[in-house]
Protein backbone atom coordinates (compact mmCIF):
# COMPACT_ATOMS: atom_id res chain seq x y z
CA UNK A 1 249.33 23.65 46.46
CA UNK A 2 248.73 21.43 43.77
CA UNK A 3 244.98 20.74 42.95
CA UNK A 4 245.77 16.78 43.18
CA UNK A 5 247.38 17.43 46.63
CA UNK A 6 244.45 19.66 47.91
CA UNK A 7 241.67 16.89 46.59
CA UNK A 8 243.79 14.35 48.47
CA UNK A 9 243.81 15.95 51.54
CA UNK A 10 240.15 17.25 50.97
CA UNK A 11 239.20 13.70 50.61
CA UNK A 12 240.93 12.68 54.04
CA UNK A 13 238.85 15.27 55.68
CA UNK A 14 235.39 15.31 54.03
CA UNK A 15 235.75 11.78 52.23
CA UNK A 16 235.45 11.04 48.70
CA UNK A 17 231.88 11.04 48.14
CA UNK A 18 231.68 14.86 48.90
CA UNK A 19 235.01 15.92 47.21
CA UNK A 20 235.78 16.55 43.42
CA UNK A 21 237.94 18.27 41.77
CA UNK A 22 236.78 19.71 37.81
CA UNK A 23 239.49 21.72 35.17
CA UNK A 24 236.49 24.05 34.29
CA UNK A 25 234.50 26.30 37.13
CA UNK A 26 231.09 26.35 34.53
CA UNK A 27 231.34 22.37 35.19
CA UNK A 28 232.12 22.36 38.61
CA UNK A 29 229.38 24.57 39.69
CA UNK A 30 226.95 22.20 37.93
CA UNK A 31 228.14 19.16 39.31
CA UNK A 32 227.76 20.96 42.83
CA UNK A 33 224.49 22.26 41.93
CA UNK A 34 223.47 18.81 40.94
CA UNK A 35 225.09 16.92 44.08
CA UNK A 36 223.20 19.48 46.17
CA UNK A 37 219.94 18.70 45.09
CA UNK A 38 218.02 16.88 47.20
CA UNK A 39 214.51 15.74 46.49
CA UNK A 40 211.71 14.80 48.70
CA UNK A 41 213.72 16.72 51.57
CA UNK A 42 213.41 20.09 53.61
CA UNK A 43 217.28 20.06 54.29
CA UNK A 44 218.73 23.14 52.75
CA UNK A 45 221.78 22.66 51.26
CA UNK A 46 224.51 25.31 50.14
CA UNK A 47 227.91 25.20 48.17
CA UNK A 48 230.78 27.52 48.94
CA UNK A 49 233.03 29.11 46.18
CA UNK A 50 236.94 29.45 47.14
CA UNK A 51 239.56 31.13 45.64
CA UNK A 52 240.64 34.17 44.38
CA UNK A 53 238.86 37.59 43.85
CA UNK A 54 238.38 36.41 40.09
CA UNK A 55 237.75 33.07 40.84
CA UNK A 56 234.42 34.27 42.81
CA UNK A 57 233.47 36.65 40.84
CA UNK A 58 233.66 34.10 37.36
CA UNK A 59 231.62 32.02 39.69
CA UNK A 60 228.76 34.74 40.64
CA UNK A 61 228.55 35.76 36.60
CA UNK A 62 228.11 32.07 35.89
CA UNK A 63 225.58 31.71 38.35
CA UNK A 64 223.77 34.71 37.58
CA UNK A 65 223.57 33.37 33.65
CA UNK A 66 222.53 29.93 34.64
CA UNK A 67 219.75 31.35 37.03
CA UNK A 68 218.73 34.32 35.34
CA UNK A 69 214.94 34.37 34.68
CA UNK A 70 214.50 34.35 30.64
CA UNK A 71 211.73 37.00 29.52
């Protein structure tokens, strides 16, 4: 499916303030990260990776590199 039809009918679904689509995962993840944050609340909030075998596992080394605790 094309990404343009799968944002549409994400959109439909979950409506456009909680759908985006990004050409680069790095960018996506920290646009996710960002739109998850939510200050001066208790809610937890989580984001869910999709896609292929690679696809996740581009997405965990990305994560791990942006999180990783710098000696």
């Amino acid at each position: 499916m094309p990404v343009k039809d799968l944002e549409s009918l994400a959109t439909k679904i979950f409506g456009a303030d909680r759908v985006f689509s990004n050409e680069n995962l790095e960018s996506a993840l920290k646009r996710a990260i960002d739109d998850a944050k939510r200050p001066l609340s208790d809610d937890s909030v989580g984001i869910v990776v999709t896609g292929s075998v690679v696809t996740v596992g581009e997405a965990r080394s990305i994560l791990r590199r942006l999180f990783s605790k710098e000696d």
